[in-house]
N, C-alpha and C. Protein backbone atom coordinates (compact mmCIF):
# COMPACT_ATOMS: atom_id res chain seq x y z
N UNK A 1 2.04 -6.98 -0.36
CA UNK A 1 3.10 -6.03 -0.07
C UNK A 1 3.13 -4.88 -1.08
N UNK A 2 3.73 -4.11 -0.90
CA UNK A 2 3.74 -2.65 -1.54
C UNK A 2 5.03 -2.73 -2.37
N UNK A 3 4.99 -2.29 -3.82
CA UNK A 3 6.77 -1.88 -4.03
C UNK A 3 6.50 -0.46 -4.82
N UNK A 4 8.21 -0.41 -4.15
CA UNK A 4 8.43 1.39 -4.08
C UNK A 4 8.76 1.72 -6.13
N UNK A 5 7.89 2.39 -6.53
CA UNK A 5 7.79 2.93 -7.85
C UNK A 5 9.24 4.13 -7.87
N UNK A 6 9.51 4.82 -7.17
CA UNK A 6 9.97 5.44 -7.32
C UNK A 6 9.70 7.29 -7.05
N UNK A 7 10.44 7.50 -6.97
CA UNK A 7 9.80 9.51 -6.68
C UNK A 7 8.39 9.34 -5.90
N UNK A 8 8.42 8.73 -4.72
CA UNK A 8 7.45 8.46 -3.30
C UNK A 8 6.50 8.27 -4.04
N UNK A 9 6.33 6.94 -5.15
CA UNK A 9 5.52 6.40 -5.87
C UNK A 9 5.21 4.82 -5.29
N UNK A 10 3.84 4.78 -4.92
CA UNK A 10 3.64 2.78 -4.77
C UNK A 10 2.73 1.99 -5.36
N UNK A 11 2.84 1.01 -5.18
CA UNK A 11 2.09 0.19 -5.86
C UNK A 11 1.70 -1.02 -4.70
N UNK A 12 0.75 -1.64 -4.89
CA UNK A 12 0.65 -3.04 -4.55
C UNK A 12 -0.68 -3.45 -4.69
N UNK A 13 -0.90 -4.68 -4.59
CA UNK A 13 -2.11 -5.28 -4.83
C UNK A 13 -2.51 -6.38 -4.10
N UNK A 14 -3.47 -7.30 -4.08
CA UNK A 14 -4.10 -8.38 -3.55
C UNK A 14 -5.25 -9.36 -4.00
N UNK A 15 -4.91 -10.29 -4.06
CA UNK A 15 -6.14 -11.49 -4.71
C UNK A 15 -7.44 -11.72 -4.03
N UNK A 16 -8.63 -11.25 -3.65
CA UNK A 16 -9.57 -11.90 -2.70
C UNK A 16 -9.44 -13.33 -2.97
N UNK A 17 -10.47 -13.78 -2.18
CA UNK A 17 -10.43 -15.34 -1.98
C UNK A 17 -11.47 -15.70 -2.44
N UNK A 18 -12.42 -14.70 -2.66
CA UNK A 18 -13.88 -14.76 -3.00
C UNK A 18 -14.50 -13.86 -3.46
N UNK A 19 -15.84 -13.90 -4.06
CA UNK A 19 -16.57 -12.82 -4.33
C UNK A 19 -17.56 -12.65 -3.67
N UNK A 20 -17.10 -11.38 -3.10
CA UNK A 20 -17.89 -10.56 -1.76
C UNK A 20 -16.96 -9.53 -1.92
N UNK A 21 -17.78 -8.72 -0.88
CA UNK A 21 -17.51 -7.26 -0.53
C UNK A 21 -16.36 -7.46 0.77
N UNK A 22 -15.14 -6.47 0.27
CA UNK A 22 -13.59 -6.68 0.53
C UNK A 22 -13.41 -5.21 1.37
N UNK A 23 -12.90 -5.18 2.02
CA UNK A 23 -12.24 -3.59 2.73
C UNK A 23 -10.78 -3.92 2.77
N UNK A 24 -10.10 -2.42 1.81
CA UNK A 24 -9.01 -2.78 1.81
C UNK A 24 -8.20 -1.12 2.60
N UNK A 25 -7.51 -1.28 3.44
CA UNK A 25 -7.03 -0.15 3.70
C UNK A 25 -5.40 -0.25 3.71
N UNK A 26 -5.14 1.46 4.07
CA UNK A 26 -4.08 2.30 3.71
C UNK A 26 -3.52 2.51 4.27
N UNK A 27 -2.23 2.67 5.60
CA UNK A 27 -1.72 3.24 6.30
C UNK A 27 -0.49 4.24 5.89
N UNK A 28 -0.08 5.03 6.06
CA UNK A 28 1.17 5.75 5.50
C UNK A 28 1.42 7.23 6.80
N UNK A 29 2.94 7.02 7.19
CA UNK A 29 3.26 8.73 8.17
C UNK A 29 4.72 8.76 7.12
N UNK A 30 5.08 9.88 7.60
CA UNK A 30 6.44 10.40 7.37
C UNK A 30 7.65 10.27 8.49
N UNK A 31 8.46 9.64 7.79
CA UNK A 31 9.54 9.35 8.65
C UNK A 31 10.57 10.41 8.79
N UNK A 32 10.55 11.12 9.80
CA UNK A 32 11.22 12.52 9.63
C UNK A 32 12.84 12.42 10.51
N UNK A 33 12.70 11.28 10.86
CA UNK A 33 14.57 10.97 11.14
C UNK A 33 15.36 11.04 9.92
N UNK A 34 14.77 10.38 8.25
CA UNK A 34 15.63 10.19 7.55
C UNK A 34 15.47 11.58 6.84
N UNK A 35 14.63 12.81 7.29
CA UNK A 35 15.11 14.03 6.53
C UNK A 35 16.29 14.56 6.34
């Protein structure tokens, strides 16, 4: 999971299970109701 840093700042991370080659991706939009 992701936590919110602050000033549209994030963080998060994840443990593999193993050692091998991992793909980790990104999703992110703007939520323009709460403008």
């Amino acid at each position: 999971p992701m936590r919110d840093l602050g000033n549209d700042s994030w963080v998060g991370e994840f443990t593999p299970t193993s050692v091998s080659r991992h793909v980790f991706r990104l999703e992110s939009w703007i939520e323009e109701t709460g403008l």
